[in-house]
PDB file of N, CA and C in Angstrom:
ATOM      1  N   UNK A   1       0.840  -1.179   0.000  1.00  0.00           N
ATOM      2  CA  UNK A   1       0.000   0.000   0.000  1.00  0.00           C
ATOM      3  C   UNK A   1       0.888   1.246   0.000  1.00  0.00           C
ATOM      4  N   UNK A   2       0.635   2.256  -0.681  1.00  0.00           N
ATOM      5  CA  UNK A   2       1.543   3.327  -0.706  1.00  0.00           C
ATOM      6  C   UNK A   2       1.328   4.406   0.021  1.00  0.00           C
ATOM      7  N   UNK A   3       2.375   4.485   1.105  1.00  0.00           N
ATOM      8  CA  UNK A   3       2.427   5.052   2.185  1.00  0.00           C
ATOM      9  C   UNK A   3       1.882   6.773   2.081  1.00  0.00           C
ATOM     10  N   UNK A   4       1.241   7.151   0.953  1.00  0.00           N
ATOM     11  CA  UNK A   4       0.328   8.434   0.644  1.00  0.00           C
ATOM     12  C   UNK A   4      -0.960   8.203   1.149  1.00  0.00           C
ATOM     13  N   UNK A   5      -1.398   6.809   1.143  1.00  0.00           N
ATOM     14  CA  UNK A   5      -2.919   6.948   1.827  1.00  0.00           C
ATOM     15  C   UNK A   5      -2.639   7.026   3.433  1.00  0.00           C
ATOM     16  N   UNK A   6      -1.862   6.038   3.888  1.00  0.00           N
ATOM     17  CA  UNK A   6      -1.209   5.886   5.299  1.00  0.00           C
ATOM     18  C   UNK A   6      -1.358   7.580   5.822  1.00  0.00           C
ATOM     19  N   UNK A   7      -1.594   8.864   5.411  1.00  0.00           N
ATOM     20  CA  UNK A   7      -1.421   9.565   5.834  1.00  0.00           C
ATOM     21  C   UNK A   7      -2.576  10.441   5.809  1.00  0.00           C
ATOM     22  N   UNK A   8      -2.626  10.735   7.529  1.00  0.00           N
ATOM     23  CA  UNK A   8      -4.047  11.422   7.975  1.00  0.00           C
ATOM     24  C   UNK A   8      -3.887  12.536   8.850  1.00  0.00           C
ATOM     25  N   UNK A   9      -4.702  13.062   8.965  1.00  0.00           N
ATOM     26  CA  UNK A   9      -4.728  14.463   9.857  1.00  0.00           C
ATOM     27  C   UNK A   9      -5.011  13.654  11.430  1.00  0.00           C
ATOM     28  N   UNK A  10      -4.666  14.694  12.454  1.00  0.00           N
ATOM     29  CA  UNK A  10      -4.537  13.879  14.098  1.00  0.00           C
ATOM     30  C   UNK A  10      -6.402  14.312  14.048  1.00  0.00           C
ATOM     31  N   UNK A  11      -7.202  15.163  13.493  1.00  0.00           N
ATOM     32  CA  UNK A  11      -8.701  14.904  13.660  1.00  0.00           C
ATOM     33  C   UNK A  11      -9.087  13.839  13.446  1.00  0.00           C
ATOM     34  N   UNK A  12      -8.530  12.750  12.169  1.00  0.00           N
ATOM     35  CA  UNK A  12      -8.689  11.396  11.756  1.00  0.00           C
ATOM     36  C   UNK A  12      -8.531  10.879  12.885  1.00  0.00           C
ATOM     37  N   UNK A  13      -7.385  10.996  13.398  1.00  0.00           N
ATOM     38  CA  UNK A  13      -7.165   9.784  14.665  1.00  0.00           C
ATOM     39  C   UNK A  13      -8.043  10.275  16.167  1.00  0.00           C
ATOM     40  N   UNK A  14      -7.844  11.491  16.185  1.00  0.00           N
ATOM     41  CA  UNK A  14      -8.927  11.810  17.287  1.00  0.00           C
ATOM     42  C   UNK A  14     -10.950  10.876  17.137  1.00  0.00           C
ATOM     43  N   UNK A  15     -10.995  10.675  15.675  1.00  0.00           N
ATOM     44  CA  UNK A  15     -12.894  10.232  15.334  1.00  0.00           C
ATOM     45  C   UNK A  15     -12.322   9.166  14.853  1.00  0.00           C
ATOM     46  N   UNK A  16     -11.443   8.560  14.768  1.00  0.00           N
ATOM     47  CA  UNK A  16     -11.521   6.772  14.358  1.00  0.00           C
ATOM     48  C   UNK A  16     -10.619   6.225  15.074  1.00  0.00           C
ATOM     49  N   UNK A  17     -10.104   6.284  15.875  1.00  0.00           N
ATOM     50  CA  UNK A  17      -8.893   5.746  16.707  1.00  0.00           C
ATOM     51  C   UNK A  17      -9.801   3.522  16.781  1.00  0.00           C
ATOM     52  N   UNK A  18     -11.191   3.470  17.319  1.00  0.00           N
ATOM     53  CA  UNK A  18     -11.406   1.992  17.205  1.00  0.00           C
ATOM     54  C   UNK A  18     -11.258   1.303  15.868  1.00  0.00           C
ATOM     55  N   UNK A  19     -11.274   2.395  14.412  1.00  0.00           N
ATOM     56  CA  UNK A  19     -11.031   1.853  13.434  1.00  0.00           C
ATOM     57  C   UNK A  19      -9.913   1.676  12.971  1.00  0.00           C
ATOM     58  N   UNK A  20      -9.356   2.654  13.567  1.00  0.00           N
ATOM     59  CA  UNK A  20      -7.742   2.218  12.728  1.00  0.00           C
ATOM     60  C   UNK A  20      -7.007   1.402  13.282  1.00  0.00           C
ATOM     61  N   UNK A  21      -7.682   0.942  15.089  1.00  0.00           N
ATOM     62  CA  UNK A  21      -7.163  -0.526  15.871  1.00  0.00           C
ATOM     63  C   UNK A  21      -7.489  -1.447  14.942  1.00  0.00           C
ATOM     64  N   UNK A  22      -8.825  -1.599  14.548  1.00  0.00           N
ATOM     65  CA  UNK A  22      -9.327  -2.509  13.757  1.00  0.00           C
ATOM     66  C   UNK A  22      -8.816  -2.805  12.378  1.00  0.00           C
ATOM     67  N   UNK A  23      -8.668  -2.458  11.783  1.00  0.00           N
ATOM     68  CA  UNK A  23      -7.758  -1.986  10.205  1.00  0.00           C
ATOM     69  C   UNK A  23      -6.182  -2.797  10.712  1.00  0.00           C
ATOM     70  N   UNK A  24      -5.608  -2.623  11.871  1.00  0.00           N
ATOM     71  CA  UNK A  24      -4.363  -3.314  12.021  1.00  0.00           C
ATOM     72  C   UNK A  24      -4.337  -4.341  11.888  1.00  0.00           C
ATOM     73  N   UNK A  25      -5.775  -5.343  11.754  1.00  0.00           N
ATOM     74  CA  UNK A  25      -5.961  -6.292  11.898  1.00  0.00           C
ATOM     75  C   UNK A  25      -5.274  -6.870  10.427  1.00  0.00           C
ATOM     76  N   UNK A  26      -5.664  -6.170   9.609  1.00  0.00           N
ATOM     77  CA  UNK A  26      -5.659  -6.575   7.566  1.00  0.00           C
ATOM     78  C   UNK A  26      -4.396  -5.862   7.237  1.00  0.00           C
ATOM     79  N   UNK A  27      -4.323  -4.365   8.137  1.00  0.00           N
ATOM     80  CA  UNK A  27      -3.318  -3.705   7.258  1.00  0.00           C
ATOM     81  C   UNK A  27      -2.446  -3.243   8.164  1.00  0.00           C
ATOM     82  N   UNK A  28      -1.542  -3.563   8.455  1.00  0.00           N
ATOM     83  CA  UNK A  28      -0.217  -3.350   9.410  1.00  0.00           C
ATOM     84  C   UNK A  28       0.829  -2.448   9.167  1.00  0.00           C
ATOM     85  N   UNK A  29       0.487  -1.869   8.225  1.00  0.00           N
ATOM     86  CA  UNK A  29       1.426  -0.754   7.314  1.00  0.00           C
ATOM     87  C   UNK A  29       1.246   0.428   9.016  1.00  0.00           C
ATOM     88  N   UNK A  30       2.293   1.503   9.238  1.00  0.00           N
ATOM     89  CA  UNK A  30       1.856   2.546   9.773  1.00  0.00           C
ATOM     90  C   UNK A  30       1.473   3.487   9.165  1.00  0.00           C
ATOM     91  N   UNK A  31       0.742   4.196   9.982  1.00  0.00           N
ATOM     92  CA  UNK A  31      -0.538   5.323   9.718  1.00  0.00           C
ATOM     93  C   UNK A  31       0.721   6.698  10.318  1.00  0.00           C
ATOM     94  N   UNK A  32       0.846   7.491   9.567  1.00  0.00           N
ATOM     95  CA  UNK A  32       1.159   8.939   9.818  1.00  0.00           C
ATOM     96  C   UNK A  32       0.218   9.789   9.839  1.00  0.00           C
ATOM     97  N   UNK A  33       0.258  10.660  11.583  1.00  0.00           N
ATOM     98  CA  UNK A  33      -0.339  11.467  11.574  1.00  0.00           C
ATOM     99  C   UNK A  33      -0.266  12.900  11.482  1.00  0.00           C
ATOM    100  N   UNK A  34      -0.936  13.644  11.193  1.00  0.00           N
ATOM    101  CA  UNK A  34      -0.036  15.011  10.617  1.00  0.00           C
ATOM    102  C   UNK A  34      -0.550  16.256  11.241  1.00  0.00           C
ATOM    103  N   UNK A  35      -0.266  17.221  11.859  1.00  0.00           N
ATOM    104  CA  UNK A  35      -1.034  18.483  12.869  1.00  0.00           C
ATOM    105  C   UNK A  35      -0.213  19.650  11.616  1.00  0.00           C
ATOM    106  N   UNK A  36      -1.116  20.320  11.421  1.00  0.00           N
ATOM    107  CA  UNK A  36      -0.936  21.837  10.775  1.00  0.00           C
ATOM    108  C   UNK A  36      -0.089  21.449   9.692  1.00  0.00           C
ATOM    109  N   UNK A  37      -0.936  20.023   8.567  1.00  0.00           N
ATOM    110  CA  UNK A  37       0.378  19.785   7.472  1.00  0.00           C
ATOM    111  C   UNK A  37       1.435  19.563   7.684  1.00  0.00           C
ATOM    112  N   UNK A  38       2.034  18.970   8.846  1.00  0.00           N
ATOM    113  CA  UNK A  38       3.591  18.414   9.001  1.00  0.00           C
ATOM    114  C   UNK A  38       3.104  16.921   9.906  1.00  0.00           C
ATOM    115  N   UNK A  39       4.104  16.018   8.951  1.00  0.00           N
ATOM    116  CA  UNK A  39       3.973  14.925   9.944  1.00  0.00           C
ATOM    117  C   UNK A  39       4.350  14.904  11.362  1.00  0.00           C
ATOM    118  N   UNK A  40       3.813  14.465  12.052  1.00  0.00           N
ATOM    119  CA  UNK A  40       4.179  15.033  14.149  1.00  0.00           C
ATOM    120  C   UNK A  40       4.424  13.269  14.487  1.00  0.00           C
ATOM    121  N   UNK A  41       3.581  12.555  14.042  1.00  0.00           N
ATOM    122  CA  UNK A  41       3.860  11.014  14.517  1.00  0.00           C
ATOM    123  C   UNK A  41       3.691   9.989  13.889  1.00  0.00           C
ATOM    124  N   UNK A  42       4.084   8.958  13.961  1.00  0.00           N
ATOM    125  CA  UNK A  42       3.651   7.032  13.255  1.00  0.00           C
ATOM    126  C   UNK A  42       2.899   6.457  14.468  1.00  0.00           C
ATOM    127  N   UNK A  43       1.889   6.158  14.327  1.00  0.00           N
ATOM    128  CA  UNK A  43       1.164   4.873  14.528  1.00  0.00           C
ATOM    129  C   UNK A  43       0.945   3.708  14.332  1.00  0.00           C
ATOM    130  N   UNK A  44       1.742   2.574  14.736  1.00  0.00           N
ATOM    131  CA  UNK A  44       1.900   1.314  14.363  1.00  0.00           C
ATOM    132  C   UNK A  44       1.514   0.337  15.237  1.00  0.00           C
ATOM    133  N   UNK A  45       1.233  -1.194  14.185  1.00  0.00           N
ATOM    134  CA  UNK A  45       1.158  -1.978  15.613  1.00  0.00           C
ATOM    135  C   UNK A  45       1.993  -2.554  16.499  1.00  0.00           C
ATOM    136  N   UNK A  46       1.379  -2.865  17.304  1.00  0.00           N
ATOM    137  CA  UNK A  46       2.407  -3.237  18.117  1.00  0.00           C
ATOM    138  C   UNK A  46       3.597  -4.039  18.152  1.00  0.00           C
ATOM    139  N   UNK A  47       3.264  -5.377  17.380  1.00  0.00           N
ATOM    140  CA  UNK A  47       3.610  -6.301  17.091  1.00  0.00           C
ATOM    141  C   UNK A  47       5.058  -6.129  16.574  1.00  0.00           C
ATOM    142  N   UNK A  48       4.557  -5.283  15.392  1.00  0.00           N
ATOM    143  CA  UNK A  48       5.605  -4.362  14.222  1.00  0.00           C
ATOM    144  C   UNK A  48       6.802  -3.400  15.314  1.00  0.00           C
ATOM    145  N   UNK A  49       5.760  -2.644  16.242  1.00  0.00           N
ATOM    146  CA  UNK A  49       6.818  -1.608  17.309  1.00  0.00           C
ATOM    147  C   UNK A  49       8.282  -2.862  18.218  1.00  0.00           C
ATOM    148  N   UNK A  50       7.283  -3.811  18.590  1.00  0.00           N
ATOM    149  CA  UNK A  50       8.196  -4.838  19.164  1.00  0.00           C
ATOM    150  C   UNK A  50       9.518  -5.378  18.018  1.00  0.00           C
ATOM    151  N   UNK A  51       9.018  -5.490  17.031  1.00  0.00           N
ATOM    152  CA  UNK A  51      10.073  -5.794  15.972  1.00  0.00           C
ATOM    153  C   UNK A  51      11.203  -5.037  15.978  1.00  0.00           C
ATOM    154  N   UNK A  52      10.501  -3.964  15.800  1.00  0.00           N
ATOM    155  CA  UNK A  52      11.258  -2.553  15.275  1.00  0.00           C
ATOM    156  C   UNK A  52      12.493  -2.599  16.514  1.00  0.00           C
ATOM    157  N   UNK A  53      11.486  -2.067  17.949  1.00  0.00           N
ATOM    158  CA  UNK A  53      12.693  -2.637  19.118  1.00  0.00           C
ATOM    159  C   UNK A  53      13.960  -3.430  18.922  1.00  0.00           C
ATOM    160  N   UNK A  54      13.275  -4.709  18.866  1.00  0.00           N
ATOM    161  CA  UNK A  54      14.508  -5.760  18.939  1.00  0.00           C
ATOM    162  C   UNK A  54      15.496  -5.550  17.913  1.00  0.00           C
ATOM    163  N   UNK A  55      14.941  -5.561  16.655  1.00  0.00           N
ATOM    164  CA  UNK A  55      16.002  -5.143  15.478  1.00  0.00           C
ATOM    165  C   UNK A  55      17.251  -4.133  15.839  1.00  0.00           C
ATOM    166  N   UNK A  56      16.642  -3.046  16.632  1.00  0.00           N
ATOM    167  CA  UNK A  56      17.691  -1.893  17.240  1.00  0.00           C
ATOM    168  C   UNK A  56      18.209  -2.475  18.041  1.00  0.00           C
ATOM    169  N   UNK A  57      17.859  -2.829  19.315  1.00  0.00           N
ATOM    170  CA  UNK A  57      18.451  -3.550  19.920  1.00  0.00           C
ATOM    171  C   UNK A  57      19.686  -4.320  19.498  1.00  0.00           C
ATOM    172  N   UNK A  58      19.398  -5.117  18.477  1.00  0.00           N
ATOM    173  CA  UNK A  58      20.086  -5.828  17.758  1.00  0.00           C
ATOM    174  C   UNK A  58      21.437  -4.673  17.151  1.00  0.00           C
ATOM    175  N   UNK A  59      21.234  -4.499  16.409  1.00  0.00           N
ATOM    176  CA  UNK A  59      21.722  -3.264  15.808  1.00  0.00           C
ATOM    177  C   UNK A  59      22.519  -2.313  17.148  1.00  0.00           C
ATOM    178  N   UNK A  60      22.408  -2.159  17.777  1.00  0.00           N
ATOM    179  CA  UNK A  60      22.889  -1.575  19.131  1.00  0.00           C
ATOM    180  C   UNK A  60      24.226  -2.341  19.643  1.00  0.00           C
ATOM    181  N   UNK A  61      23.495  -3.505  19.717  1.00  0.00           N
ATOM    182  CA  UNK A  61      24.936  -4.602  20.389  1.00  0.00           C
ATOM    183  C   UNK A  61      26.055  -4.672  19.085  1.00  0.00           C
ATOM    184  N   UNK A  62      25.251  -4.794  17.960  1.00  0.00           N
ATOM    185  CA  UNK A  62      26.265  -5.537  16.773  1.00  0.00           C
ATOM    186  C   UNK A  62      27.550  -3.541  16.401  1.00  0.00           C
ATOM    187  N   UNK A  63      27.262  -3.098  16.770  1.00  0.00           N
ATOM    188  CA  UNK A  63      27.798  -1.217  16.679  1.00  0.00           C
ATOM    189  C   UNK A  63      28.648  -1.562  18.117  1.00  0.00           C
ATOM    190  N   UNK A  64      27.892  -1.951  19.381  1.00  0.00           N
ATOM    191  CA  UNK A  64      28.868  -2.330  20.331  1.00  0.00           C
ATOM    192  C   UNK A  64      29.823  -3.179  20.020  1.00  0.00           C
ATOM    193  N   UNK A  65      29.567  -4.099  19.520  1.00  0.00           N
ATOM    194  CA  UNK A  65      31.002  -4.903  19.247  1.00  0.00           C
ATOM    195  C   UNK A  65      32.303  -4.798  18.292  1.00  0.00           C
ATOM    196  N   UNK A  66      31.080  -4.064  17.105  1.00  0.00           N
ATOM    197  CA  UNK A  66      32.376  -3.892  16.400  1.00  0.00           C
ATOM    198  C   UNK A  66      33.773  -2.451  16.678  1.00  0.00           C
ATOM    199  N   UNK A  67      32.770  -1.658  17.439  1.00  0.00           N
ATOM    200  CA  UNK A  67      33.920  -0.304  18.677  1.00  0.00           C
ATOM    201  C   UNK A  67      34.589  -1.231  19.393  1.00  0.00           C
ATOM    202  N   UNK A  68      34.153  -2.153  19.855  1.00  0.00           N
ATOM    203  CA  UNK A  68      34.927  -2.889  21.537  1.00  0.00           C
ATOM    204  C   UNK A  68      36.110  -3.719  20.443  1.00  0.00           C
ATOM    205  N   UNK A  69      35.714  -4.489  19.051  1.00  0.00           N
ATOM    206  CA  UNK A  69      37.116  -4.868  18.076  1.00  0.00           C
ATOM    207  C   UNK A  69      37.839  -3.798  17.569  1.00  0.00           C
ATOM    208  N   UNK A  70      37.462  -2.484  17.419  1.00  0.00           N
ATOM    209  CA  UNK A  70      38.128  -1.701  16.788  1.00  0.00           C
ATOM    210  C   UNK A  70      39.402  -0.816  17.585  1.00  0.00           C
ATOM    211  N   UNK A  71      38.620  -1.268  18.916  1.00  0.00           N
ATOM    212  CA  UNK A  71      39.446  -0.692  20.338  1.00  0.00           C
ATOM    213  C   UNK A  71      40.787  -1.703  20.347  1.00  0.00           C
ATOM    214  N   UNK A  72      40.705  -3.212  20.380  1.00  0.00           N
ATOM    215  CA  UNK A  72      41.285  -4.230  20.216  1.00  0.00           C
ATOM    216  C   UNK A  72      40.793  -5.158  21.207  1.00  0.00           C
ATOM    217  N   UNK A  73      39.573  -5.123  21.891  1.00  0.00           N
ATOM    218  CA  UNK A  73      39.350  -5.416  23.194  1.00  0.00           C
ATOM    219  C   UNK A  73      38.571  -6.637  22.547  1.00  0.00           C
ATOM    220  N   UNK A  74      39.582  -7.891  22.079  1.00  0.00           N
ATOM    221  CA  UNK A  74      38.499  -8.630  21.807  1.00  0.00           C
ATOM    222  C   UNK A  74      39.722 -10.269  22.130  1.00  0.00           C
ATOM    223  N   UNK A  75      38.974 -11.189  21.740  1.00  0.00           N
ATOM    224  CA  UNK A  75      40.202 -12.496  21.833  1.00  0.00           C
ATOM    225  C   UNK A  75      40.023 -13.451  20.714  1.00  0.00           C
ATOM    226  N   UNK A  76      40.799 -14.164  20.716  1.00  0.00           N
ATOM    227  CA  UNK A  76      40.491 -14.852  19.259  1.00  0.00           C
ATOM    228  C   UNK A  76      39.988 -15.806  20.108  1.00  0.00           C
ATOM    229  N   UNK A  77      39.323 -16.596  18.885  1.00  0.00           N
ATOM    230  CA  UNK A  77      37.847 -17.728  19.167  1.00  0.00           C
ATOM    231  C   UNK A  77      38.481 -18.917  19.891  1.00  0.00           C
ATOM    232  N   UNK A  78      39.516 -19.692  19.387  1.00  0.00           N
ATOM    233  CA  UNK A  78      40.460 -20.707  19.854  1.00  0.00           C
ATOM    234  C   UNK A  78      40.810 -20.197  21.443  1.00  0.00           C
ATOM    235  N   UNK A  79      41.403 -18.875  21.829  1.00  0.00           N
ATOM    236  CA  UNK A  79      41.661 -18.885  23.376  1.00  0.00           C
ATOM    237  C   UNK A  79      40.061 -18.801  23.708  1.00  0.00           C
ATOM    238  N   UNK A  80      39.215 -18.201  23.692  1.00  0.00           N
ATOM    239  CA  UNK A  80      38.009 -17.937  23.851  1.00  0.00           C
ATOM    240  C   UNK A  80      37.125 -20.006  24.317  1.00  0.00           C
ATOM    241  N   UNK A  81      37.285 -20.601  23.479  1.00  0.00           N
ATOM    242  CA  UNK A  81      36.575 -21.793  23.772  1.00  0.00           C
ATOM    243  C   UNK A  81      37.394 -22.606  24.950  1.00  0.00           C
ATOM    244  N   UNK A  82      38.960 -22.169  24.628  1.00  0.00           N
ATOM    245  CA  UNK A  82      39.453 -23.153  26.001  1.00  0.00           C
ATOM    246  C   UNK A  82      39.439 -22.297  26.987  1.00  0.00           C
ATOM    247  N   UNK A  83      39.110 -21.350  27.421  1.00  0.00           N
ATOM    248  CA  UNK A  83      38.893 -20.521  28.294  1.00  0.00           C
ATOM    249  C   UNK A  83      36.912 -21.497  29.030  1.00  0.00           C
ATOM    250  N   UNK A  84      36.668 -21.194  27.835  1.00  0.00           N
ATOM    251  CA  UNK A  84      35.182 -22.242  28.094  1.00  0.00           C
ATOM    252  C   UNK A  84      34.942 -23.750  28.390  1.00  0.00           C
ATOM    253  N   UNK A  85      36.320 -24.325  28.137  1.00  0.00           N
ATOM    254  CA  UNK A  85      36.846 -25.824  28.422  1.00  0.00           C
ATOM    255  C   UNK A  85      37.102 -25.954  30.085  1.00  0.00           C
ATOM    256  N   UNK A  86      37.526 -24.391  30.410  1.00  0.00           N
ATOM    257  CA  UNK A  86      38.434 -24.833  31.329  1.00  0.00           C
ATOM    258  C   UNK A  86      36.915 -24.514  32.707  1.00  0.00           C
ATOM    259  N   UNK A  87      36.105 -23.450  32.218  1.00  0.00           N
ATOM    260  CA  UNK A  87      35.031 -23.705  33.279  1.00  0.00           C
ATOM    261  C   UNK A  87      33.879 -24.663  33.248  1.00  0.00           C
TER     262      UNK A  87
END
């Protein structure tokens, strides 16, 4: 769906807020809402928000690790497993 319909005025969401819960049901795309012609927010489901989370999350650690190798703060895999042998 092309994210031009996805986009509504916050009066839309103020008089349909049970429909556009309902609509998440079929269409999971987010809804942009817009105050005085500028977009102000996304409305999504949840499901999708939880995704979104973890992905960063994800994305968060994998940016942490590669600073903590770039620092040198890391070990090679071979000392790393007998280190894991030995507990």
């Amino acid at each position: 769906m092309s994210l031009a319909t996805q986009i509504k005025p916050i009066s839309y969401l103020k008089s349909n807020t049970a429909d556009i819960v309902k609509n998440f049901a079929t269409n999971p795309e987010p809804l942009i809402i817009t105050q005085n012609g500028e977009a102000k927010m996304a409305v999504v489901e949840i499901s999708q928000y939880e995704k979104q989370q973890e992905q960063l999350a994800l994305l968060r650690l994998i940016a942490l690790g590669r600073k903590e190798y770039e620092a040198g703060n890391f070990t090679d895999a071979q000392t790393f497993f007998d280190e894991m042998d030995k507990e």
